[in-house]
Every structure is written in C-alpha cells, then in structure tokens.
N, C-alpha and C. Protein backbone atom coordinates (compact mmCIF):
# COMPACT_ATOMS: atom_id res chain seq x y z
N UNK A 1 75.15 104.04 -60.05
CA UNK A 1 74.88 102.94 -60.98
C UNK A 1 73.49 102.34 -60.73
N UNK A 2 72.86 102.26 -59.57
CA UNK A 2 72.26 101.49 -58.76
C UNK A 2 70.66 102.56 -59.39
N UNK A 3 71.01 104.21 -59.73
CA UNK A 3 70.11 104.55 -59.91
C UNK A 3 70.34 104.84 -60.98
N UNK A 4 70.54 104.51 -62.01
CA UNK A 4 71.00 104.04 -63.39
C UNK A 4 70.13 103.15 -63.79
N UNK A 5 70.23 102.10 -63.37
CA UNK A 5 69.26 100.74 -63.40
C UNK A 5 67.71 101.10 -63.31
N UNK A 6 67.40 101.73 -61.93
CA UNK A 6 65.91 101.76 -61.85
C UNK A 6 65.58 102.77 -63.08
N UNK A 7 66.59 104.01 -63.19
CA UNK A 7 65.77 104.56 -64.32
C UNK A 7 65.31 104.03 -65.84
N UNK A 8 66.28 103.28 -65.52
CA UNK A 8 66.21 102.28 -67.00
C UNK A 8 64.98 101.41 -67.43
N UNK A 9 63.82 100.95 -66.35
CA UNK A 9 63.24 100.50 -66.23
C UNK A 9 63.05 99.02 -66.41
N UNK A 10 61.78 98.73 -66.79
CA UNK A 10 61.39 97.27 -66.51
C UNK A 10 62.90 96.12 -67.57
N UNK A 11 62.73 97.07 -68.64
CA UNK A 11 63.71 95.90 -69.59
C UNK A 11 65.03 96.06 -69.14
N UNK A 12 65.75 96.89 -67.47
CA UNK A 12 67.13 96.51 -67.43
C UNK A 12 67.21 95.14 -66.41
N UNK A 13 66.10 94.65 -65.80
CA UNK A 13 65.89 93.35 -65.39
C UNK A 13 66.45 92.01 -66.37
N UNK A 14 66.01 92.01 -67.45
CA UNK A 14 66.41 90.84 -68.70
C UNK A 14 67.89 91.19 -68.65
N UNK A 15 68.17 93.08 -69.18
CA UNK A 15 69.70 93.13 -69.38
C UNK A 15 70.26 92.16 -68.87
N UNK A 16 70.13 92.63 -67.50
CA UNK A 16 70.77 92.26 -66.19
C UNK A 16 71.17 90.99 -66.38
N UNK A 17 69.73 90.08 -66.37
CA UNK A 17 70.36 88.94 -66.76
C UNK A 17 71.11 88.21 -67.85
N UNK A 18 70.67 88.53 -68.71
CA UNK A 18 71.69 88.95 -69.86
C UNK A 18 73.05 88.77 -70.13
N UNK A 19 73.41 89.28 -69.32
CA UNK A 19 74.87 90.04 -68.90
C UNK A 19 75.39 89.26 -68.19
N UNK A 20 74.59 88.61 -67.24
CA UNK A 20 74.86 87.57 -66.14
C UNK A 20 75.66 86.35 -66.77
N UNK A 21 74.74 86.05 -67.69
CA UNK A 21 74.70 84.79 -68.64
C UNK A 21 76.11 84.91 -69.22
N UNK A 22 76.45 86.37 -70.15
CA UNK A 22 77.85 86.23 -70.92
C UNK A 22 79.15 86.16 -70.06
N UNK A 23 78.65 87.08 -69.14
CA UNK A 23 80.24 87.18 -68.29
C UNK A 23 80.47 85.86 -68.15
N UNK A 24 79.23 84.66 -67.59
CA UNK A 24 79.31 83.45 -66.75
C UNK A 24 80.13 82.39 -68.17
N UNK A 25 79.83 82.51 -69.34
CA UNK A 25 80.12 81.79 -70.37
C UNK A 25 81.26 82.00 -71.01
N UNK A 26 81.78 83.86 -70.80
CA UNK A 26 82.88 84.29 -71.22
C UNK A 26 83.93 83.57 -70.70
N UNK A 27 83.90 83.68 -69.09
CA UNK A 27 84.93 83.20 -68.02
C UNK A 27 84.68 81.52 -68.20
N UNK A 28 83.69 80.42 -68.27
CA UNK A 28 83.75 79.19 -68.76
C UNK A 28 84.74 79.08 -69.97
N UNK A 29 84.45 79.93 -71.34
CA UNK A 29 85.05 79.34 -72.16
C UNK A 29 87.14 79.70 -72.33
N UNK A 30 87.21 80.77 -71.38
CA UNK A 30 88.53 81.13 -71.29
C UNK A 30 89.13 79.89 -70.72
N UNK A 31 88.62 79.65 -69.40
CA UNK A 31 88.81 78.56 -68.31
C UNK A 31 89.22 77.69 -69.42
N UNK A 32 88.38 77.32 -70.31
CA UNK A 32 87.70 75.60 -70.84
C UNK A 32 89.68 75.90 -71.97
N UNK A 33 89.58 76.80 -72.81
CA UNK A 33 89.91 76.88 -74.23
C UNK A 33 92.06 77.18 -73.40
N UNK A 34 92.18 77.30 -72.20
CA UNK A 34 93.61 77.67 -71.55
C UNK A 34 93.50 76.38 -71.24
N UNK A 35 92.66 75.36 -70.74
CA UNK A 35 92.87 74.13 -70.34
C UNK A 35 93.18 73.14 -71.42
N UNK A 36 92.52 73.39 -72.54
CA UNK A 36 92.35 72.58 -74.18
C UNK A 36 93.80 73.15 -74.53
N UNK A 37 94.53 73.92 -74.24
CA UNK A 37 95.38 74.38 -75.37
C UNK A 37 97.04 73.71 -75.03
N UNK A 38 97.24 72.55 -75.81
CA UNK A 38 98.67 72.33 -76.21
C UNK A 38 99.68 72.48 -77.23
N UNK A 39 101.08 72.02 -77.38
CA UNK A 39 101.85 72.10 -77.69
C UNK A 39 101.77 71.00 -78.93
N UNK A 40 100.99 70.93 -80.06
CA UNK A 40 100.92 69.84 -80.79
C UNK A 40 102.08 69.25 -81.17
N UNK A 41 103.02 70.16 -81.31
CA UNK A 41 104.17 69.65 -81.92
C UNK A 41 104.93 68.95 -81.50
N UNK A 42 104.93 69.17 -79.82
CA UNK A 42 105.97 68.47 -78.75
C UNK A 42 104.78 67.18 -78.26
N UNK A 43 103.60 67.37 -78.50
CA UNK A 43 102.96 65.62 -78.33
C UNK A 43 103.00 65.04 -79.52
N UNK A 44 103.36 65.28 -80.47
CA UNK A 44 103.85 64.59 -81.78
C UNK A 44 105.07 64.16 -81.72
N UNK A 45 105.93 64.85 -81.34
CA UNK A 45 107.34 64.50 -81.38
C UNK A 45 107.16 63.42 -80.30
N UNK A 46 106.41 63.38 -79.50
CA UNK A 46 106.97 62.22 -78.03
C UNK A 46 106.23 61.01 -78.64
N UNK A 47 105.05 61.04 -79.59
CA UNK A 47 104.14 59.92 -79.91
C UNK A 47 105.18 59.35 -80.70
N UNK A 48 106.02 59.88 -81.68
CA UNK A 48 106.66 58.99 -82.67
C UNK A 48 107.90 58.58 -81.79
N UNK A 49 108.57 59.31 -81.08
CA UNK A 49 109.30 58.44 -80.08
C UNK A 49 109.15 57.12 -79.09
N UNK A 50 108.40 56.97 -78.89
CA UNK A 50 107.28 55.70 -78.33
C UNK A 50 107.28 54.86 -79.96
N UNK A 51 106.62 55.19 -80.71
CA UNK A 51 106.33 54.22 -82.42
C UNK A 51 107.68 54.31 -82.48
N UNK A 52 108.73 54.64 -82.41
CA UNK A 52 109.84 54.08 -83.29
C UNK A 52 110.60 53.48 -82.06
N UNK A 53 109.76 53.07 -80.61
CA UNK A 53 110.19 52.27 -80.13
C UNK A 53 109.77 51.20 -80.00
N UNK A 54 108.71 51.19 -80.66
CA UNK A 54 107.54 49.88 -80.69
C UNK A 54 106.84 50.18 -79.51
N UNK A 55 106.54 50.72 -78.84
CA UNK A 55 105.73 51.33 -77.52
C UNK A 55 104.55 52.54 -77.73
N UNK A 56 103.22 51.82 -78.73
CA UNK A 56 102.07 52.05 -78.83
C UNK A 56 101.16 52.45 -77.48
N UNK A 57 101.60 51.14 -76.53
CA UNK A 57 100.97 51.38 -75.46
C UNK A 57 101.50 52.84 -74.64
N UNK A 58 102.68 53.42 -74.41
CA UNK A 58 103.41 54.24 -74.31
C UNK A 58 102.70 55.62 -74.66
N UNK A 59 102.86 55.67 -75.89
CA UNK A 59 101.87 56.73 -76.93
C UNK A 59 100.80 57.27 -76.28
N UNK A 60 99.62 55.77 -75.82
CA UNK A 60 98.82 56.22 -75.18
C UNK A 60 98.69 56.89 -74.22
N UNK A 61 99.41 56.75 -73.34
CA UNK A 61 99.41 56.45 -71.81
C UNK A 61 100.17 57.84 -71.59
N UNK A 62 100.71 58.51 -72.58
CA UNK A 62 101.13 60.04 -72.84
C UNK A 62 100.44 60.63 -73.08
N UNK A 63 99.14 60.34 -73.86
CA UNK A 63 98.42 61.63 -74.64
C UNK A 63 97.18 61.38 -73.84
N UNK A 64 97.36 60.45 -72.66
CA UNK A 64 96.25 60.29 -71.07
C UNK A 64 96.71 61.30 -70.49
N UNK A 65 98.06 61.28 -70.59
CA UNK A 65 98.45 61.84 -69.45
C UNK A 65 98.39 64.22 -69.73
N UNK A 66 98.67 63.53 -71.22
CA UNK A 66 98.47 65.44 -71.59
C UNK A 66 97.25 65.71 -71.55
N UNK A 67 96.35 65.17 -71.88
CA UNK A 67 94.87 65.66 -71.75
C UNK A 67 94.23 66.94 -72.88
N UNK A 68 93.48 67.08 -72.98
CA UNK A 68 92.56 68.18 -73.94
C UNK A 68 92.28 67.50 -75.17
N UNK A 69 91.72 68.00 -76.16
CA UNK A 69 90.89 67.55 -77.23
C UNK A 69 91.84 66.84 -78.15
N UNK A 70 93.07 67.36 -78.48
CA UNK A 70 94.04 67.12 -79.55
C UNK A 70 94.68 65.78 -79.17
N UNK A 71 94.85 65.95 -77.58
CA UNK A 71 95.50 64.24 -77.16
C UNK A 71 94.12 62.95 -77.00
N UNK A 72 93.01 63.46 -76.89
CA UNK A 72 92.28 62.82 -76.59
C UNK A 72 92.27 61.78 -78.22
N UNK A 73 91.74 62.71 -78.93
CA UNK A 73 91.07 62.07 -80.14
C UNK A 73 92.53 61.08 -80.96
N UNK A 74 93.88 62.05 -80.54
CA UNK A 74 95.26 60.70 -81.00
C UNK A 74 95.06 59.96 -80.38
N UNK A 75 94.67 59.50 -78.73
CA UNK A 75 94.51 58.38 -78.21
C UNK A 75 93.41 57.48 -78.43
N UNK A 76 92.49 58.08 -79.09
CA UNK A 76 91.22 56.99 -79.76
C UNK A 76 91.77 56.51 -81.04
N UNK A 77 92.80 56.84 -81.90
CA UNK A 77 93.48 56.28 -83.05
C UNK A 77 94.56 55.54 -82.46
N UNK A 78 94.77 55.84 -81.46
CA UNK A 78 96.21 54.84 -81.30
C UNK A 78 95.56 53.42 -80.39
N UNK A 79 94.12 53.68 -79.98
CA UNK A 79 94.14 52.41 -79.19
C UNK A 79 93.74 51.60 -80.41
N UNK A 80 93.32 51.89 -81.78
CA UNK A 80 93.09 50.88 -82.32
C UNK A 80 94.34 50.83 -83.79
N UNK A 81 95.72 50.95 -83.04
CA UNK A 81 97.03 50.78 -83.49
C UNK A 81 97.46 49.27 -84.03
N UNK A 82 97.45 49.26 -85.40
CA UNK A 82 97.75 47.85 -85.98
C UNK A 82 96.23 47.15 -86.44
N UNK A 83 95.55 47.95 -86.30
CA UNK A 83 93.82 47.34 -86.90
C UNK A 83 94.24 48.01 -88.68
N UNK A 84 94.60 48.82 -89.04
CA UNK A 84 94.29 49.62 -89.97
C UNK A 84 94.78 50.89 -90.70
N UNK A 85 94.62 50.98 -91.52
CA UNK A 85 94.62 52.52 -91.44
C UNK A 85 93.09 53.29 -91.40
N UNK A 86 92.23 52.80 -92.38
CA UNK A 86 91.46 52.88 -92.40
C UNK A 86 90.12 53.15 -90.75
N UNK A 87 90.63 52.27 -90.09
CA UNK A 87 90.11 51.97 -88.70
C UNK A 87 90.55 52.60 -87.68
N UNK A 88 91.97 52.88 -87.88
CA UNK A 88 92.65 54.70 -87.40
C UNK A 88 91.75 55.58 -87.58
N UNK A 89 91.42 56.27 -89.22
CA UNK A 89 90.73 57.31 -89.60
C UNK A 89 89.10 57.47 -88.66
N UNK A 90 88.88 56.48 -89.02
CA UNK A 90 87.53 56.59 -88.37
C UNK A 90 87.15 56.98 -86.95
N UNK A 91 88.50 55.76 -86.22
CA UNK A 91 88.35 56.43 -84.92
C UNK A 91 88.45 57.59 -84.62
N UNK A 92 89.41 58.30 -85.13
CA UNK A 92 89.47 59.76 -85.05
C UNK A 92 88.31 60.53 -85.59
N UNK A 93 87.75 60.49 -86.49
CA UNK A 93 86.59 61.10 -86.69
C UNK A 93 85.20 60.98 -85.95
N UNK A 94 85.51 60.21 -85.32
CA UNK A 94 84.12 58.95 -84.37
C UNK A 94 84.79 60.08 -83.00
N UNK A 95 86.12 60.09 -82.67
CA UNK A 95 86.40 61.49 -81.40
C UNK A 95 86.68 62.46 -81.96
N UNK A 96 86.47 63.15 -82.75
CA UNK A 96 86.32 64.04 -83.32
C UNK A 96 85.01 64.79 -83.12
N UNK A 97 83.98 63.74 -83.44
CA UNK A 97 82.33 64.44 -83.44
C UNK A 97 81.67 64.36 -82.02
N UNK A 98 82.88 63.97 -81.09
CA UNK A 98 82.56 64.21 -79.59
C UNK A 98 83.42 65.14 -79.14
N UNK A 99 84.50 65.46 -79.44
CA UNK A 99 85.56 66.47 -78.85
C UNK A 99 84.82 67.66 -79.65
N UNK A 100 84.51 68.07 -80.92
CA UNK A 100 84.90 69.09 -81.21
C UNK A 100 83.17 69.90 -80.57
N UNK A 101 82.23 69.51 -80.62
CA UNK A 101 81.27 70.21 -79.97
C UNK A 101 81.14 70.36 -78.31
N UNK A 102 82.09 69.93 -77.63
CA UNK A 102 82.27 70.16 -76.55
C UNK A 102 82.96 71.81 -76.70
N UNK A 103 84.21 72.02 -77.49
CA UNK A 103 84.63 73.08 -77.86
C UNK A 103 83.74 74.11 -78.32
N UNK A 104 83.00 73.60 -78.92
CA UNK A 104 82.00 74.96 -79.41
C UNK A 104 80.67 75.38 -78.45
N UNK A 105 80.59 74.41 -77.12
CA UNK A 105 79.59 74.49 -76.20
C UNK A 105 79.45 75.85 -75.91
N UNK A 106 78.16 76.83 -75.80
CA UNK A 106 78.43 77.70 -75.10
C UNK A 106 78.28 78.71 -76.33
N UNK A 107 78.89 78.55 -77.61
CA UNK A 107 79.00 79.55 -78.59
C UNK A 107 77.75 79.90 -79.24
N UNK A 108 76.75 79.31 -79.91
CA UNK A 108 75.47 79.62 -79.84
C UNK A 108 74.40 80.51 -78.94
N UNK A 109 74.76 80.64 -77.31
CA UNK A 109 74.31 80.75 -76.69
C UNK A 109 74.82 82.43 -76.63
N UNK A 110 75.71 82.61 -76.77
CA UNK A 110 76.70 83.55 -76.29
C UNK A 110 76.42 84.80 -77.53
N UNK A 111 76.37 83.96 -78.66
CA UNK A 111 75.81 85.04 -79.92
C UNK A 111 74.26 85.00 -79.74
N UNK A 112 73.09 84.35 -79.60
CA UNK A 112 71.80 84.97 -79.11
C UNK A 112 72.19 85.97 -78.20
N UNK A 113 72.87 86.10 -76.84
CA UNK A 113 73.00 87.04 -76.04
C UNK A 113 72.89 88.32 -76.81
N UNK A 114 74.36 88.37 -77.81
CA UNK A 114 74.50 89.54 -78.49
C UNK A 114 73.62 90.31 -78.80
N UNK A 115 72.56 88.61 -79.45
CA UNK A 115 71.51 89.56 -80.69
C UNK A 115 70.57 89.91 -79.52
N UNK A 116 69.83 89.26 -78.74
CA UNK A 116 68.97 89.82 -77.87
C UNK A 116 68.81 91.04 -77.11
N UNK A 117 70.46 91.30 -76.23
CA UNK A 117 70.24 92.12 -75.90
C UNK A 117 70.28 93.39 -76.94
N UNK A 118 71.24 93.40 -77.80
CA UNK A 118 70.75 94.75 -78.69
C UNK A 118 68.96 94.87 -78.71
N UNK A 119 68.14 93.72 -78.76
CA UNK A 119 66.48 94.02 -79.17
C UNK A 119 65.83 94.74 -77.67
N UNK A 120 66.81 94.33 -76.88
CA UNK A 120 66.12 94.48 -75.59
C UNK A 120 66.34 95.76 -75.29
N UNK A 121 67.34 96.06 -75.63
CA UNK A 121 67.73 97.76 -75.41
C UNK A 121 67.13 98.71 -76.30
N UNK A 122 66.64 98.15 -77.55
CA UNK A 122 65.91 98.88 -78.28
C UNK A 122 64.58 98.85 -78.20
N UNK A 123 63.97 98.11 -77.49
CA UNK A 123 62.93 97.72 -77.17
C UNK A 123 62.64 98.43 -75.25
N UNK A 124 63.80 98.31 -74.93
CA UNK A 124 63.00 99.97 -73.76
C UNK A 124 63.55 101.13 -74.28
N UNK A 125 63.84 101.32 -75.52
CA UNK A 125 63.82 102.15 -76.55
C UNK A 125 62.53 103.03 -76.61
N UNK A 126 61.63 101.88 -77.17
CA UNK A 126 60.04 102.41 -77.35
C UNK A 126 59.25 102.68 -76.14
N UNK A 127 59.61 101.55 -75.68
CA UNK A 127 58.71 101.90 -74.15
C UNK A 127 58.56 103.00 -73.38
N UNK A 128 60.36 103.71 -73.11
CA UNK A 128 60.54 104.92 -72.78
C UNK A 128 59.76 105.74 -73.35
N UNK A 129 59.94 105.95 -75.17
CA UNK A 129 59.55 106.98 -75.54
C UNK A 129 57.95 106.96 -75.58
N UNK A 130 57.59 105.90 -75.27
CA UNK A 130 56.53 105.61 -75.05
C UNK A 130 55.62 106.25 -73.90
N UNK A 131 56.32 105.90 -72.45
CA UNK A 131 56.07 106.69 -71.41
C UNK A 131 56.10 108.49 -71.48
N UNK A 132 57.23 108.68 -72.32
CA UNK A 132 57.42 110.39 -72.50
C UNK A 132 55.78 110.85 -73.23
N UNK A 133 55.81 110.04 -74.39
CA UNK A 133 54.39 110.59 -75.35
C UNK A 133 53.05 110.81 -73.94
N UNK A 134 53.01 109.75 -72.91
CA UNK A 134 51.62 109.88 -72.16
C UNK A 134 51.77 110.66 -71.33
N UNK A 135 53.23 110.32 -71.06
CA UNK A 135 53.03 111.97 -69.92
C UNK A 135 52.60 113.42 -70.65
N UNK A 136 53.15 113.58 -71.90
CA UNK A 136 52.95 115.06 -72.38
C UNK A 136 51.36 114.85 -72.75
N UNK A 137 50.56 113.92 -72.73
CA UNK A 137 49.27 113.41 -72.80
C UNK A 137 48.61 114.21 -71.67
N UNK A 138 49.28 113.16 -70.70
CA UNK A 138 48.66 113.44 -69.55
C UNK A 138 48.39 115.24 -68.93
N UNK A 139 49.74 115.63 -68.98
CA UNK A 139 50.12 117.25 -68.65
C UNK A 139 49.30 118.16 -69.67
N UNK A 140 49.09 117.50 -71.12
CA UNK A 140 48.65 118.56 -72.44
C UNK A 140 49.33 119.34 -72.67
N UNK A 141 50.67 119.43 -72.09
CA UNK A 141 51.42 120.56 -72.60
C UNK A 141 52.82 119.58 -72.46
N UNK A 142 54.54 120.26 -73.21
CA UNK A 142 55.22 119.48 -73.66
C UNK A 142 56.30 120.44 -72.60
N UNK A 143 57.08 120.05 -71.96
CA UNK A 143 58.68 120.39 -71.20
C UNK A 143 59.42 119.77 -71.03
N UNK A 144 60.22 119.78 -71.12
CA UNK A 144 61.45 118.92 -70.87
C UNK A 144 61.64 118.23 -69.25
N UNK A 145 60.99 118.87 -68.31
CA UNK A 145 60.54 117.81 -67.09
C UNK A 145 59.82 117.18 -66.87
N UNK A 146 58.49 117.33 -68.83
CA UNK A 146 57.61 116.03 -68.53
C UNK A 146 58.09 114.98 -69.01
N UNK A 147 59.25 114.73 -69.73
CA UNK A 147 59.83 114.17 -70.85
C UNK A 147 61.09 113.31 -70.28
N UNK A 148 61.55 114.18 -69.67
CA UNK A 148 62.66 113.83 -68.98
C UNK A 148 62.90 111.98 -68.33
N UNK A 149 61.91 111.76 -68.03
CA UNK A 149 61.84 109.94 -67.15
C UNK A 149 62.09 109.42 -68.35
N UNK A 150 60.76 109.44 -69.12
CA UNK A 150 60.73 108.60 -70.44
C UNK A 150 61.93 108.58 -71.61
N UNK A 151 62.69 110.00 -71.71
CA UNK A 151 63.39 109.76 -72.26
C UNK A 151 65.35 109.26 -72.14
N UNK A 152 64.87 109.50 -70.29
CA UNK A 152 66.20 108.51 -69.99
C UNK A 152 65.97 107.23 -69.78
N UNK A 153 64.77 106.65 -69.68
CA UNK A 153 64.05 105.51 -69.93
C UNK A 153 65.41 104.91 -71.27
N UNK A 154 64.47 105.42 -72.15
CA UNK A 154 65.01 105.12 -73.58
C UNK A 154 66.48 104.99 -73.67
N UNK A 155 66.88 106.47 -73.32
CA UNK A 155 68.66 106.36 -73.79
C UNK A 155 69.68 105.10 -72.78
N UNK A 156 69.34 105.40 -70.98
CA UNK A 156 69.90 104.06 -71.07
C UNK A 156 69.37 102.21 -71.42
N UNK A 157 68.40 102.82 -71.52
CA UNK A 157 68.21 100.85 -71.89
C UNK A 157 69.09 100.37 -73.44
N UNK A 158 68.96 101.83 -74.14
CA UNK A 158 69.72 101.36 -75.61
C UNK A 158 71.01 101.17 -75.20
N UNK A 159 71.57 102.10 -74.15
CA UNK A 159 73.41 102.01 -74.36
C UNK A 159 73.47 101.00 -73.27
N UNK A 160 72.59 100.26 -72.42
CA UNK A 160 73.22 99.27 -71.91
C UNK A 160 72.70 97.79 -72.85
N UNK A 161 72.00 97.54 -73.42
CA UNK A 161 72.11 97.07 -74.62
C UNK A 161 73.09 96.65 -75.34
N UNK A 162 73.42 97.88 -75.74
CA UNK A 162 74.84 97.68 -76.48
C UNK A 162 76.08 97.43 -75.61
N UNK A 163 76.29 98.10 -74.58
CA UNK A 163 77.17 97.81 -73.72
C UNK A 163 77.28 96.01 -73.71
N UNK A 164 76.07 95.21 -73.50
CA UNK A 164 76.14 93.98 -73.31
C UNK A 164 76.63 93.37 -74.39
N UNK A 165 75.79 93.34 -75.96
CA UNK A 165 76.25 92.91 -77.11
C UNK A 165 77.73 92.93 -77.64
N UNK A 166 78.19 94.56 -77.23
CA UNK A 166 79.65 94.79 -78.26
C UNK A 166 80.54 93.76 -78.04
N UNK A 167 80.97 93.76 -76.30
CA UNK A 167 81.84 92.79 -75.91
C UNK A 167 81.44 91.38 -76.15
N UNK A 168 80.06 90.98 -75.56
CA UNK A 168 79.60 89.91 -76.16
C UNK A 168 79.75 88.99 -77.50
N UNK A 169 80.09 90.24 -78.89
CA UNK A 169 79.92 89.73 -80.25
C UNK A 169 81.39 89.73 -80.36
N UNK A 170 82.38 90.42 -79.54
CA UNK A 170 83.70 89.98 -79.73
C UNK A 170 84.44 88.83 -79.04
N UNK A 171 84.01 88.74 -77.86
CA UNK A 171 84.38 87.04 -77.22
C UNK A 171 83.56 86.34 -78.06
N UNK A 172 82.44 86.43 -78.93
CA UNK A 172 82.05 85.66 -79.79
C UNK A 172 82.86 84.94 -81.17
N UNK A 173 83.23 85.86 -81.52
CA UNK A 173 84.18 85.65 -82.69
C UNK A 173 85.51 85.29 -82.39
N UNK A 174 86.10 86.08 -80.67
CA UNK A 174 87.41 85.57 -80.65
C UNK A 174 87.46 83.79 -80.16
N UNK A 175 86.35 83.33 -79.74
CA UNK A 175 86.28 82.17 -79.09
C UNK A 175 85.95 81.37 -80.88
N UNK A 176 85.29 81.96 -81.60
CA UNK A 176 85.05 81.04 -82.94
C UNK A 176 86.37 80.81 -83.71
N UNK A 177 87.11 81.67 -83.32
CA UNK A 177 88.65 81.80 -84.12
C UNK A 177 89.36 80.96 -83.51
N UNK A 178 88.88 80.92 -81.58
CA UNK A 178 90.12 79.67 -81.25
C UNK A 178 89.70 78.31 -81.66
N UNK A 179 88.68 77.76 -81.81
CA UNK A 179 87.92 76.80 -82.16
C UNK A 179 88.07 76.29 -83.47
N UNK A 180 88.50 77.28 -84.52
CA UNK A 180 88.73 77.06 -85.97
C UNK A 180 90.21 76.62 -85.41
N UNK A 181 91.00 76.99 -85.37
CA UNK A 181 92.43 77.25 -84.73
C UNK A 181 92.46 75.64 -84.28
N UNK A 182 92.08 75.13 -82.97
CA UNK A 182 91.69 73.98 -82.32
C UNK A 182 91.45 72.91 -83.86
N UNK A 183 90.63 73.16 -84.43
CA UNK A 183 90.15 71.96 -85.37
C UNK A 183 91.57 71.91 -86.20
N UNK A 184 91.68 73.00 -86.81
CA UNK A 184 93.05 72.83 -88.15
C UNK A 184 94.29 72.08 -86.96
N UNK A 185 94.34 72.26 -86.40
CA UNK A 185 95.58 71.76 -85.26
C UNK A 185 95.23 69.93 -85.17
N UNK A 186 93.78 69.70 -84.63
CA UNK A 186 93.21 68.22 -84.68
C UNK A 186 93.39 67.74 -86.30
N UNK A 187 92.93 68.17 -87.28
CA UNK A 187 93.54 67.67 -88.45
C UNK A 187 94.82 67.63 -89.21
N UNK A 188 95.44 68.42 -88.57
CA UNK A 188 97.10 68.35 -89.04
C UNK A 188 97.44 67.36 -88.09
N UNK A 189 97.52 66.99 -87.21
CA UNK A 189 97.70 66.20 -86.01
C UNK A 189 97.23 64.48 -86.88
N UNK A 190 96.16 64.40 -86.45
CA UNK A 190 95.55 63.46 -87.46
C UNK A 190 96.02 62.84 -88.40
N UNK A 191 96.19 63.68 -89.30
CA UNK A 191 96.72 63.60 -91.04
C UNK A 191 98.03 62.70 -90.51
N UNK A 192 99.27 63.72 -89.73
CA UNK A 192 100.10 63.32 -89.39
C UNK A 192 100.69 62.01 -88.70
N UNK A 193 99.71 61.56 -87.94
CA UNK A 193 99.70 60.34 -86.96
C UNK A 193 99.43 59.26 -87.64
N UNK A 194 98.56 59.17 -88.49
CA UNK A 194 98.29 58.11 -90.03
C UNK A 194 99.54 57.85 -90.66
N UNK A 195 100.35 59.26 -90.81
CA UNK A 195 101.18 59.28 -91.65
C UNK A 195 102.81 58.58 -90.99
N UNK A 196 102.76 58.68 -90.15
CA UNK A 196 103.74 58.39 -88.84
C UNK A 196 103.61 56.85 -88.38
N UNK A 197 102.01 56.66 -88.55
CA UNK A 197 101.83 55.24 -87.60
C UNK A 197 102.61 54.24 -88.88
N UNK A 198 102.10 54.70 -90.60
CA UNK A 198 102.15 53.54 -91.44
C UNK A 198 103.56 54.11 -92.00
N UNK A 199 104.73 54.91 -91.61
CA UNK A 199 105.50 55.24 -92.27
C UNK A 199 107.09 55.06 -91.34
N UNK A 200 106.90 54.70 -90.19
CA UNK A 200 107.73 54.84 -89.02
C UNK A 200 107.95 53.39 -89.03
N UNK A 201 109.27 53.08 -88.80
CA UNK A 201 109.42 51.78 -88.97
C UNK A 201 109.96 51.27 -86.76
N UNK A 202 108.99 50.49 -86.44
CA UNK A 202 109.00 49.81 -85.70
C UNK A 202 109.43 48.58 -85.59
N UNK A 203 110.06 48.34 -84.37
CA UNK A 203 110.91 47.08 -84.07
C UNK A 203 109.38 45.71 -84.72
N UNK A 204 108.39 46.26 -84.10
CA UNK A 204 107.24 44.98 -84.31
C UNK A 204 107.50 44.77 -85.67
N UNK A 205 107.10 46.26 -86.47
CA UNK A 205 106.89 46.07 -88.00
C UNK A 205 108.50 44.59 -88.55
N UNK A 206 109.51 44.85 -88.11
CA UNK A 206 110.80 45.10 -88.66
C UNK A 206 110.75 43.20 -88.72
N UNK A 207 109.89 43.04 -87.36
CA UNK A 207 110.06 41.70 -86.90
C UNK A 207 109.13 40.64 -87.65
N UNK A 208 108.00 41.25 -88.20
CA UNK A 208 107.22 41.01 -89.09
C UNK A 208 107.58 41.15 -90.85
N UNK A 209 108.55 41.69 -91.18
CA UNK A 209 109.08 41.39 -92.33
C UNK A 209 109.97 40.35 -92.47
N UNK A 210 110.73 40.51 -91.29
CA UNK A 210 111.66 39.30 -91.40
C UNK A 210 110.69 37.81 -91.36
C-alpha cells in the first residue's frame, strides 16, 4: 500500500488528506445523528400526559431530560406555555434556526471533499501523463519501461480519487436524507404540540372557565 502511495505521487499527499477529513466527519456525523435520534411519538405521548395534568413545568423538565434537537426546540415552546399561540410558533422557529444547522454541520464540507478529490485524482491524471510524455522526450524513443512511472502515476491517483469521492458522495446524501427525515419529524412534532397545547383541556384551563 505504502508503495502504492509514493507511486502515486505528489497529489496522493492532498488525497491523503482528503480522506482524513471524510472518515473524521463521516464518524462525527454517525456519532452526532445516533445521539439526535428519538422516539417522537413516545415524547409526545409523555408531553400531553403532563398538559392534561396541568404539569407544563413537567413537560419541560422531560424533553431536558430526553435531549436532541426534537426535545430541545418542544422545550423552547413549552417554556413560553400560556403566552400564546402565536408566541409558541415563533419560539419554535427562533430553535429551529439554531437546532437545525447544527444538524447539517459538516455536510457542505463533506460534499466539497467529494468534488475535490475526484479533481485531484484527475489532476495527477495529467501530471503522470505528463511525466510519461518527458521521459519518452528525454530517452527519444517510446517503451513501455519509459512510460511505465508516469503512467502508474496517472492510473492510481485517478482510482484513489474516486475511491475517496464514491463513499464520500454516499454518506453525503445518506446523512442529507437523515436530516430531511430529522426536520419533517421537528415539524410534525411542532404542528402537533400547538395543536395539543390549545386543544387539551387542563385542570388550569378548566379552572379558568369556571
């Protein structure tokens, strides 16, 4: 492998790093997106159990305790429980535009990788074949042992190139899919908790009609 690399020349240095970069961001966003991921349905069910006990504070102090993006941003609507509805919505959208780019951290970065290294591999593409053309320069005559450096030059810098990108452009997309996934979950959630806070009849509410 080790002499794989040197033949590859100057551009398997960038690979290298390259590569460094995705694995390091791949394994962050697995970490990040297994830690973010709950059970919306069963912190919904426990939030309206708390509201139809009149225990707002409760609510909270649950979706502290579950943690990740989906409990976070219900607990910025529920601390401002009985302001509104209106003043609900917002809060959630106000943690919304802080939760949800935390989720996408990393994804930008991760698709340049892709695109780069494909240029980089195609780019000791030329170089190689580049080196092959001066040697048969140099020699004035053409063999396949003058050719030979330059043109494994070329072939691996392209296939480790790609080697970096393929996987790269697919943790790309599979991490954009959990992230779409993540948001539709925060807005059904959302929608729902509006719908729950002003529709659930609480001992407070009950005490306030009378």
């Amino acid at each position: 492998m080790f002499d794989y690399f040197l033949k590859g020349g100057i551009m398997m240095y960038p690979l290298l790093l390259a590569s460094v970069f995705a694995v390091a961001i791949v394994i962050n966003k697995i970490y990040a997106y297994r830690r973010a991921k709950i059970d919306a349905g069963h912190l919904m069910t426990r939030i309206k159990e708390f509201l139809e006990r009149g225990m707002p504070e409760g609510a909270i102090a649950f979706c502290d305790k579950t943690g990740g993006p989906i409990a976070g941003i219900l607990k910025a609507g529920l601390s401002h429980y009985g302001e509104g509805k209106d003043v609900m919505e917002e809060a959630f959208e106000t943690a919304s535009l802080e939760e949800i780019p935390r989720l996408e951290k990393f994804l930008p970065t991760l698709s340049t990788i892709a695109s780069i290294s494909t240029l980089m591999g195609f780019t000791g593409t030329v170089t190689g074949m580049i080196s092959a053309f001066n040697a048969i320069a140099r020699a004035n005559t053409s063999s396949p042992s003058i050719v030979a450096t330059g043109v494994a030059e070329a072939l691996i810098t392209t296939a480790t190139g790609l080697f970096i990108a393929i996987p790269t452009v697919v943790f790309y997309y599979y991490f954009t899919h959990t992230v779409d996934r993540f948001i539709l979950d925060i807005e059904k959630s959302c929608k729902e908790m509006v719908r729950l806070v002003y529709s659930v009849k609480t001992p407070d509410r009950e005490e306030n009609k009378k």
